[in-house]
PDB file of N, CA and C in Angstrom:
ATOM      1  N   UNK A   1       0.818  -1.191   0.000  1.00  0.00           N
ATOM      2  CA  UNK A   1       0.000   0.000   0.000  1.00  0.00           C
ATOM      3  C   UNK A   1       0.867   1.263   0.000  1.00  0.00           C
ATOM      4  N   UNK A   2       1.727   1.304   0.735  1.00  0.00           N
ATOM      5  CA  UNK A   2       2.512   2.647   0.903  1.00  0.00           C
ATOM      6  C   UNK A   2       3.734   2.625  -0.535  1.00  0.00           C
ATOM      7  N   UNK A   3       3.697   1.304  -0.632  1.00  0.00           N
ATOM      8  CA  UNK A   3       5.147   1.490  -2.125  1.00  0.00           C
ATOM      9  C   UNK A   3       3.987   2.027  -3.032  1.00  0.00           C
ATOM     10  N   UNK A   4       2.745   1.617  -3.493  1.00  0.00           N
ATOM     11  CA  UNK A   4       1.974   1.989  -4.362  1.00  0.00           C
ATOM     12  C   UNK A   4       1.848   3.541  -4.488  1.00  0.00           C
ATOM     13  N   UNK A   5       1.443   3.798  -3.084  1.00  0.00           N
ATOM     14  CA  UNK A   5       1.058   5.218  -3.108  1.00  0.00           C
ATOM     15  C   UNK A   5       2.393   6.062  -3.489  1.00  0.00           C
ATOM     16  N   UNK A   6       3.504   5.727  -2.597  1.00  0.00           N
ATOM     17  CA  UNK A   6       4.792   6.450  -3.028  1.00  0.00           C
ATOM     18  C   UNK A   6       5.279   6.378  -4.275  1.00  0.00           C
ATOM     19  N   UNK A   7       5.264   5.246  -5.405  1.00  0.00           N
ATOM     20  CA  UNK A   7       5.039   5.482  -6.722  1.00  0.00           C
ATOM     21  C   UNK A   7       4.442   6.013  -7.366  1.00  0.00           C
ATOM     22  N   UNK A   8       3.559   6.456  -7.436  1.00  0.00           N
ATOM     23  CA  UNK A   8       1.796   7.373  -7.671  1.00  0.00           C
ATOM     24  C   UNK A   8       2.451   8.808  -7.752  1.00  0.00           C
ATOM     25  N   UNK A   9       2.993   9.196  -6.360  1.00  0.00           N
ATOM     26  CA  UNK A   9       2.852  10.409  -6.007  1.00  0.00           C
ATOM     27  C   UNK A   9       4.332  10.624  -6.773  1.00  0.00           C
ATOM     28  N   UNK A  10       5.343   9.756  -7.051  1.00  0.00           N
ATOM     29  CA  UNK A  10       6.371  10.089  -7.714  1.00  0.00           C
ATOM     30  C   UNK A  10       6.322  10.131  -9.349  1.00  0.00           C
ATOM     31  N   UNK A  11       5.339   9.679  -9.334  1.00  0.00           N
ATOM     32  CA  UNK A  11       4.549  10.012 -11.534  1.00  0.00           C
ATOM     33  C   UNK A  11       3.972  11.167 -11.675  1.00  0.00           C
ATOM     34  N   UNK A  12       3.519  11.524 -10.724  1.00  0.00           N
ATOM     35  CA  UNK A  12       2.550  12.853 -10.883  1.00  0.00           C
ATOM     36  C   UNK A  12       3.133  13.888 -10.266  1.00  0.00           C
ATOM     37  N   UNK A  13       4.656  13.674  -9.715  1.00  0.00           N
ATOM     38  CA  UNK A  13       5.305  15.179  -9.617  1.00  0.00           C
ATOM     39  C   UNK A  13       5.500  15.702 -11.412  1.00  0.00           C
ATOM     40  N   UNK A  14       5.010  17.128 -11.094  1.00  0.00           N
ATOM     41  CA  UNK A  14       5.616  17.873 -12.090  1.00  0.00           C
ATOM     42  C   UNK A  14       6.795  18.560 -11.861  1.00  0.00           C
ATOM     43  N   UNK A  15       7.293  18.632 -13.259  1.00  0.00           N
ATOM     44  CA  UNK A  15       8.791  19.204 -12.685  1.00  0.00           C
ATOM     45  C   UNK A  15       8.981  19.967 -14.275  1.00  0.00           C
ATOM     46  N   UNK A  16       9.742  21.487 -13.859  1.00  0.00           N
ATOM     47  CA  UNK A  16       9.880  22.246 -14.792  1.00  0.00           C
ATOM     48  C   UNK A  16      10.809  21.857 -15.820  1.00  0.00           C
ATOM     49  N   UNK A  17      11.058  22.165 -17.221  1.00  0.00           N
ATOM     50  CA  UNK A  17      11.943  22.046 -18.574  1.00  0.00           C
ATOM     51  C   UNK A  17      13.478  22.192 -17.362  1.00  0.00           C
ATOM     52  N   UNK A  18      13.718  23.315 -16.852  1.00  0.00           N
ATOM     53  CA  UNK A  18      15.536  23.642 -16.287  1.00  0.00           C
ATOM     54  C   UNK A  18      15.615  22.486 -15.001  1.00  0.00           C
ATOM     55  N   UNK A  19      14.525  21.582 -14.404  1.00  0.00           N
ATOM     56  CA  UNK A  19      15.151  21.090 -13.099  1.00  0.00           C
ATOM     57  C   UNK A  19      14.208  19.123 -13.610  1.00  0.00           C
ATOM     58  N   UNK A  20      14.082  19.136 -14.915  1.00  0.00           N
ATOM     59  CA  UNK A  20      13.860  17.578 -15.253  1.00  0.00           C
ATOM     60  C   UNK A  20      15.128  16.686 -15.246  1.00  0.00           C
ATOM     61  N   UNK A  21      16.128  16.612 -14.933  1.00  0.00           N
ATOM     62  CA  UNK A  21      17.258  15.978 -15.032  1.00  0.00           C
ATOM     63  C   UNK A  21      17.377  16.076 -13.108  1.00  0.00           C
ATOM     64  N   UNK A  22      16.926  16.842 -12.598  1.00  0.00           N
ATOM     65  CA  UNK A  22      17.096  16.672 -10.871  1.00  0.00           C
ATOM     66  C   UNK A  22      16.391  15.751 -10.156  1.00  0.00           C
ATOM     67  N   UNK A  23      16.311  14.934  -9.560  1.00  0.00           N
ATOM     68  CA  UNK A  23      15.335  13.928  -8.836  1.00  0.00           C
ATOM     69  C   UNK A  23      15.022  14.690  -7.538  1.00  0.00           C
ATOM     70  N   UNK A  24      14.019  14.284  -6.982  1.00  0.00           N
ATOM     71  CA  UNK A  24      12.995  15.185  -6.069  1.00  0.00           C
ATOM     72  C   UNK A  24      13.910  13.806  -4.456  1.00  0.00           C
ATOM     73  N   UNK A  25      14.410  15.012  -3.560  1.00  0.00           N
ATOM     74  CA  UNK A  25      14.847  14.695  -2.675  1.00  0.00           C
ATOM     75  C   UNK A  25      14.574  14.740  -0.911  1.00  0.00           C
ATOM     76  N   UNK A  26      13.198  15.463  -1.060  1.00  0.00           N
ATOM     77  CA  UNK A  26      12.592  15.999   0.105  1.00  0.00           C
ATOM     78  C   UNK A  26      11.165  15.435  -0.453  1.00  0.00           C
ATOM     79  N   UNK A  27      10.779  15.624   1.204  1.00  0.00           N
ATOM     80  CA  UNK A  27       8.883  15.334   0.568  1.00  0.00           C
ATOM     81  C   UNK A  27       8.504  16.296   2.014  1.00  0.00           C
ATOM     82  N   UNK A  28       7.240  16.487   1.711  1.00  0.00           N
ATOM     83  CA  UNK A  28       6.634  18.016   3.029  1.00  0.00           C
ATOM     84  C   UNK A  28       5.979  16.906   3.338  1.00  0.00           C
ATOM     85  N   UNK A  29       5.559  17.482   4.517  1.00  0.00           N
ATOM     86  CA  UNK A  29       4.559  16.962   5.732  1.00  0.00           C
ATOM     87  C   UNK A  29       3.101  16.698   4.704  1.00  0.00           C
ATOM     88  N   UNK A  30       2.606  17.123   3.965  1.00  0.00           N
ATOM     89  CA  UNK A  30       1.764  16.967   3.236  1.00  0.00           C
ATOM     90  C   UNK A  30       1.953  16.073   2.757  1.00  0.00           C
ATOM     91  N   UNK A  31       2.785  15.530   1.996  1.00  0.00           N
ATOM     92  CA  UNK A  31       3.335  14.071   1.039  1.00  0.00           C
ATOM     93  C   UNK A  31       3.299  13.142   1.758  1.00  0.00           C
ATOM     94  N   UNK A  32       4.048  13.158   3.051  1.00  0.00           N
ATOM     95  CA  UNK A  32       4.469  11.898   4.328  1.00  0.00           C
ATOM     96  C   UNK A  32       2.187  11.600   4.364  1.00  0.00           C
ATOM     97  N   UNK A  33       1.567  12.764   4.507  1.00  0.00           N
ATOM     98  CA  UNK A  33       0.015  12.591   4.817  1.00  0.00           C
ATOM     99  C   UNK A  33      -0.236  11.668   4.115  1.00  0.00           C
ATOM    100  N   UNK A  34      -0.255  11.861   2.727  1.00  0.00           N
ATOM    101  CA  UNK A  34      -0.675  11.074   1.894  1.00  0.00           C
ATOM    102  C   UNK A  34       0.014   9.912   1.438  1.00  0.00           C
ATOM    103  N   UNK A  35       1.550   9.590   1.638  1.00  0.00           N
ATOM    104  CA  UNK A  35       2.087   8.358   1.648  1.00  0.00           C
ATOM    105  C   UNK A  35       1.533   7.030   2.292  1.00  0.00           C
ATOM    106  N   UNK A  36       1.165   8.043   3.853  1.00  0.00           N
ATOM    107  CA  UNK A  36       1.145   6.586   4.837  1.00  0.00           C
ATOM    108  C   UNK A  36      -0.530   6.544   5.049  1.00  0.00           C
ATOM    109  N   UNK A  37      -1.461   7.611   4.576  1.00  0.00           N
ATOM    110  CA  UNK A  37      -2.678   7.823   4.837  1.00  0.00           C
ATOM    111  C   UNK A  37      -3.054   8.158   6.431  1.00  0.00           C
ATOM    112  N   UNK A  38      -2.260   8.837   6.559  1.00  0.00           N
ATOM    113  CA  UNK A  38      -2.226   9.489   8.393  1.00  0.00           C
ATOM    114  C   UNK A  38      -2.920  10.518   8.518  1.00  0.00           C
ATOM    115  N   UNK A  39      -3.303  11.232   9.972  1.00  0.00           N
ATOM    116  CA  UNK A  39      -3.798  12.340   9.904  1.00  0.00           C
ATOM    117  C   UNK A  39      -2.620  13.380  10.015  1.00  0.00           C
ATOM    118  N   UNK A  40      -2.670  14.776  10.052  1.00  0.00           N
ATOM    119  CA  UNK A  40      -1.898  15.078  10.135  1.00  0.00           C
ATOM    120  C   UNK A  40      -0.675  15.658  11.446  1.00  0.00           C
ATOM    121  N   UNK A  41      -1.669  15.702  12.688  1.00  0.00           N
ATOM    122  CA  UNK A  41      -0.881  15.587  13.427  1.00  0.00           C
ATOM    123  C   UNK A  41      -0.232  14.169  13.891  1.00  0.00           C
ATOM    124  N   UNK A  42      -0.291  12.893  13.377  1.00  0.00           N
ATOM    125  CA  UNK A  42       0.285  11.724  13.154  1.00  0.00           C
ATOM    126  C   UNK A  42       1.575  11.953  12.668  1.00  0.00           C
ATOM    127  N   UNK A  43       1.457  12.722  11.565  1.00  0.00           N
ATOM    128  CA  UNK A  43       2.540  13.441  10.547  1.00  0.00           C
ATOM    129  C   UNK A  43       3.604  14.024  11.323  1.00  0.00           C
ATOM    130  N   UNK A  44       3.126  14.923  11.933  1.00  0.00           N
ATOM    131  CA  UNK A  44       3.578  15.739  12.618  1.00  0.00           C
ATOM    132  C   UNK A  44       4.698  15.335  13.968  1.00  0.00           C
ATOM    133  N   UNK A  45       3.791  14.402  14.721  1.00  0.00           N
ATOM    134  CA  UNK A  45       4.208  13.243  15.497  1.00  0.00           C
ATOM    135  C   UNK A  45       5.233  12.506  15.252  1.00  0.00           C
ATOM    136  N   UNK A  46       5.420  11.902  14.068  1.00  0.00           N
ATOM    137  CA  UNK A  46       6.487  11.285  13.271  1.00  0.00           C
ATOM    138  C   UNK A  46       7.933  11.845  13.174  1.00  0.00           C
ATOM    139  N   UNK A  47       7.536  13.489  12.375  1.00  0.00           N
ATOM    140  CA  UNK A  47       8.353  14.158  12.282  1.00  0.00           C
ATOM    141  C   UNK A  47       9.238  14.145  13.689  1.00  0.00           C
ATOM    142  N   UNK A  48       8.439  14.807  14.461  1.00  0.00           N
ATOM    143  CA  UNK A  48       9.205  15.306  15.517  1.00  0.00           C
ATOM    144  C   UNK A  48      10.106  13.906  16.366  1.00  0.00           C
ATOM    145  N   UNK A  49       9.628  12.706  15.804  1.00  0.00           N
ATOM    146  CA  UNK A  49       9.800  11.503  16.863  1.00  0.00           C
ATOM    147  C   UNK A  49      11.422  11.526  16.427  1.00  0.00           C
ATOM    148  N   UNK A  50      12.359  12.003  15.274  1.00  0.00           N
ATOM    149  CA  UNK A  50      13.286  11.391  14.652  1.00  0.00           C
ATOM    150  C   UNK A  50      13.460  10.024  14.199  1.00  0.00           C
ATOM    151  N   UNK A  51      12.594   9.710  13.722  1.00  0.00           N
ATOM    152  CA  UNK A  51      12.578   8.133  13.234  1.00  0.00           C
ATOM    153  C   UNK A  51      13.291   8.244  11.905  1.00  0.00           C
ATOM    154  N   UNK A  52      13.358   9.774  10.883  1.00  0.00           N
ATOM    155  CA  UNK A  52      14.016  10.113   9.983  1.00  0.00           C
ATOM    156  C   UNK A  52      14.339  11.296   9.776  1.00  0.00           C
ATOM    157  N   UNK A  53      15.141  12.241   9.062  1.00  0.00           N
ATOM    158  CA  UNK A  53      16.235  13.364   8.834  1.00  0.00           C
ATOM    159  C   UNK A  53      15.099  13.943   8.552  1.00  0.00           C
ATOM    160  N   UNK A  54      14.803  15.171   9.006  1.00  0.00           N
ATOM    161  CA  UNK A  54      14.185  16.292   8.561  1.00  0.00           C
ATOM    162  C   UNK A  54      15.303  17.833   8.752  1.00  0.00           C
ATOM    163  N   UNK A  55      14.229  18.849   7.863  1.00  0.00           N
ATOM    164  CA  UNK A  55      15.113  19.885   8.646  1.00  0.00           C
ATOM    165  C   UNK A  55      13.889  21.349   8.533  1.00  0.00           C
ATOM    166  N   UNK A  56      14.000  22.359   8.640  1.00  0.00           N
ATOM    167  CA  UNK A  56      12.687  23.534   8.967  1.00  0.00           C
ATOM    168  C   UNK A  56      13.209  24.343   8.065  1.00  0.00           C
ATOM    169  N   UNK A  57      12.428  24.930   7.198  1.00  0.00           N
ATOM    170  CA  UNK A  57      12.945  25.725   6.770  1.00  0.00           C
ATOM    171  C   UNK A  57      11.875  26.446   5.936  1.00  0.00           C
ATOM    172  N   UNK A  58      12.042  27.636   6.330  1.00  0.00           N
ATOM    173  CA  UNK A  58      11.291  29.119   6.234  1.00  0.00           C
ATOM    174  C   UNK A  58      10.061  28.598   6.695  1.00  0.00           C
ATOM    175  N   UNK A  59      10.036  28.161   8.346  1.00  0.00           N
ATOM    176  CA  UNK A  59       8.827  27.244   8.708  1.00  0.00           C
ATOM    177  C   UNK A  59       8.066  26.613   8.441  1.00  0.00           C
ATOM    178  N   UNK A  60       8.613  25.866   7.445  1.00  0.00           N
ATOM    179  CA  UNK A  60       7.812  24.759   6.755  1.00  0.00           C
ATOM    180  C   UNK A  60       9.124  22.989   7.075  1.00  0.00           C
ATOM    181  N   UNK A  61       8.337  22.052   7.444  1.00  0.00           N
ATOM    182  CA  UNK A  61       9.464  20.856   7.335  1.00  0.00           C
ATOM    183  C   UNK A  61       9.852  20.165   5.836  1.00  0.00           C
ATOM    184  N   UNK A  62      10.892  19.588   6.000  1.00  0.00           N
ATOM    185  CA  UNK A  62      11.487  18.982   4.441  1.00  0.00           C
ATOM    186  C   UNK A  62      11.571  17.603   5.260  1.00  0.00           C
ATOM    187  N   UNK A  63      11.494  16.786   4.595  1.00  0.00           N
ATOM    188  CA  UNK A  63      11.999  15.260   5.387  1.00  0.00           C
ATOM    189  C   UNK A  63      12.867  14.566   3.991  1.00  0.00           C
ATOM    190  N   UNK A  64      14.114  13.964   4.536  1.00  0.00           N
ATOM    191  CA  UNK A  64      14.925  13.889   3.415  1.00  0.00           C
ATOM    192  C   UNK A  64      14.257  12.616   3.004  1.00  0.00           C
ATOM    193  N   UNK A  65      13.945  12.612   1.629  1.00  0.00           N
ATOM    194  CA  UNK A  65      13.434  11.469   0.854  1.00  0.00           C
ATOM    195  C   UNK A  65      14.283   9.970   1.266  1.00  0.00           C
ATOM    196  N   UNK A  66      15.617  10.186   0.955  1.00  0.00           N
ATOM    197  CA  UNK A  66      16.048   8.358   1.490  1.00  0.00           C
ATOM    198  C   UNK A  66      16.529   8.353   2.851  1.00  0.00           C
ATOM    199  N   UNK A  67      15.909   9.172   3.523  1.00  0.00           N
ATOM    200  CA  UNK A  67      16.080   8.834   5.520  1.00  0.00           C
ATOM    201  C   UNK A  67      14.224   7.972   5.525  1.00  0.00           C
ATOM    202  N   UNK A  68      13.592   9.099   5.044  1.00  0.00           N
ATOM    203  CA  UNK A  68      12.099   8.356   4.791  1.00  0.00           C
ATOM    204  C   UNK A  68      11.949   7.393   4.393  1.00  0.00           C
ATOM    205  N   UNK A  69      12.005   7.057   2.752  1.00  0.00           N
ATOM    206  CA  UNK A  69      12.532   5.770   2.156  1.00  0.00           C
ATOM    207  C   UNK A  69      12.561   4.416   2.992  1.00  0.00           C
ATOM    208  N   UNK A  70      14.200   4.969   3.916  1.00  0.00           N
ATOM    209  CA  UNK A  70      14.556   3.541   4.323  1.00  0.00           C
ATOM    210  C   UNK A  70      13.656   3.223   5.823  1.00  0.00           C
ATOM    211  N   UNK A  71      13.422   4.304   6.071  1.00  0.00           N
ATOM    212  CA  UNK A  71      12.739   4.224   7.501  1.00  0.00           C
ATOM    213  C   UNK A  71      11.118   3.307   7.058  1.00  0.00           C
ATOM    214  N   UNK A  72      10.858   3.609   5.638  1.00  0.00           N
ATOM    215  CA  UNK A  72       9.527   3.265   5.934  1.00  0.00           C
ATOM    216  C   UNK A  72       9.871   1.377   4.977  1.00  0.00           C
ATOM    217  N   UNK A  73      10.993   1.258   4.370  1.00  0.00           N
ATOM    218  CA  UNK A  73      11.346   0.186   4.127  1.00  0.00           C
ATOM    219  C   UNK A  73      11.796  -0.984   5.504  1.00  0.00           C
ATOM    220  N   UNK A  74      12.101  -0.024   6.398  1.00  0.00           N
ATOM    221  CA  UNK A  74      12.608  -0.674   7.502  1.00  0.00           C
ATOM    222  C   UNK A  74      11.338  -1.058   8.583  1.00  0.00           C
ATOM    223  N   UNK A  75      10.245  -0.605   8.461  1.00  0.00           N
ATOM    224  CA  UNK A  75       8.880  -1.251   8.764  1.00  0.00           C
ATOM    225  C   UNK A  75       8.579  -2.054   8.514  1.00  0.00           C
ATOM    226  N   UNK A  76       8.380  -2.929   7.273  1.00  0.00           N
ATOM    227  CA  UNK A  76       8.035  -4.048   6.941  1.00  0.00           C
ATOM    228  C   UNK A  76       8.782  -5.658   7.782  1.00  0.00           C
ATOM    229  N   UNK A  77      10.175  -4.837   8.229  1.00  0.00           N
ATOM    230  CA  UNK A  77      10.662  -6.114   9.263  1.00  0.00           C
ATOM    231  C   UNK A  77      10.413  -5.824  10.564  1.00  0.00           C
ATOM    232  N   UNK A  78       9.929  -4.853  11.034  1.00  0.00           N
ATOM    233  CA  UNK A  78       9.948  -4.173  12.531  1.00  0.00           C
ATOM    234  C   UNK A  78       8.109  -3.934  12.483  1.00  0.00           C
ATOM    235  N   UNK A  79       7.368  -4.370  11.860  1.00  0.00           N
ATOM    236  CA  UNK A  79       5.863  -4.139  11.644  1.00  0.00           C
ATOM    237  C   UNK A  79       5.571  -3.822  12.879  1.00  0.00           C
ATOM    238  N   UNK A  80       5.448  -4.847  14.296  1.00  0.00           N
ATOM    239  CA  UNK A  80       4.632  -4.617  15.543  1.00  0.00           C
ATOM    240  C   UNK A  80       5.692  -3.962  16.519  1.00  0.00           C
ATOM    241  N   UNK A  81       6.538  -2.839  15.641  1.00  0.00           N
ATOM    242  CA  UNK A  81       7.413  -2.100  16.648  1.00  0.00           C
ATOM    243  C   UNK A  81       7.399  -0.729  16.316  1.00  0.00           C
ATOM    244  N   UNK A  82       6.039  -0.145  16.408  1.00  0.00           N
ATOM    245  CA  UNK A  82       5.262   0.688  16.262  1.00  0.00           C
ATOM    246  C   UNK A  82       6.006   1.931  17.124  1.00  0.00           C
ATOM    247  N   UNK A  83       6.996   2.566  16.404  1.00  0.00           N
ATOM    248  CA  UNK A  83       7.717   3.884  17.126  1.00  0.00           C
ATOM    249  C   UNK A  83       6.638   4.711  17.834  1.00  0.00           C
ATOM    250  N   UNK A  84       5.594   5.626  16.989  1.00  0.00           N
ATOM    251  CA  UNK A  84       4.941   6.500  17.270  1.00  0.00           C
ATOM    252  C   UNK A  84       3.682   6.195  18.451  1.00  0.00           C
ATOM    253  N   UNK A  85       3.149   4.616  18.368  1.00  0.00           N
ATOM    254  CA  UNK A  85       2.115   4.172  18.981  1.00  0.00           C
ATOM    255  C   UNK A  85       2.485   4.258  20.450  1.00  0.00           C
ATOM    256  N   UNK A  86       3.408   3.744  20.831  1.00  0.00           N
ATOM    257  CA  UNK A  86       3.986   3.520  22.258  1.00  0.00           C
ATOM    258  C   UNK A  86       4.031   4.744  23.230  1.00  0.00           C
TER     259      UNK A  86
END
């Protein structure tokens, strides 16, 4: 479910003629929403837990795409070790 959605949302970035050769390396708190189908202070929750690299900027969060990535690849062996639930 979440590789699906994270493929999805990586077809339907648009990206301008000068930055199509750049691969998209951050995702916002909005993206992480719709990756994992969370609410958003879940999101939020996450963020702040350090389970992966984020950073703030012009008060908005960035979460680095392969800290996310592997963190959410690294769920599938750690399933009932639910960081945020506890």
């Amino acid at each position: 479910m979440f590789y699906e959605k994270n493929n999805e949302l990586s077809k339907n970035q648009t990206s301008s003629p000068s930055s199509s050769s750049v691969s998209k390396r951050v995702y916002t708190v909005e993206e992480i929403i719709e990756i994992l189908g969370v609410s958003k202070t879940t999101a939020y929750n996450l963020v702040n837990s350090g389970s992966f690299h984020c950073v703030k900027v012009g008060g908005h969060y960035r979460i680095s795409k392969k800290s996310f990535d592997k963190w959410l690849d690294d769920i599938d062996e750690t399933i009932n070790d639910c960081q945020v639930c506890e």
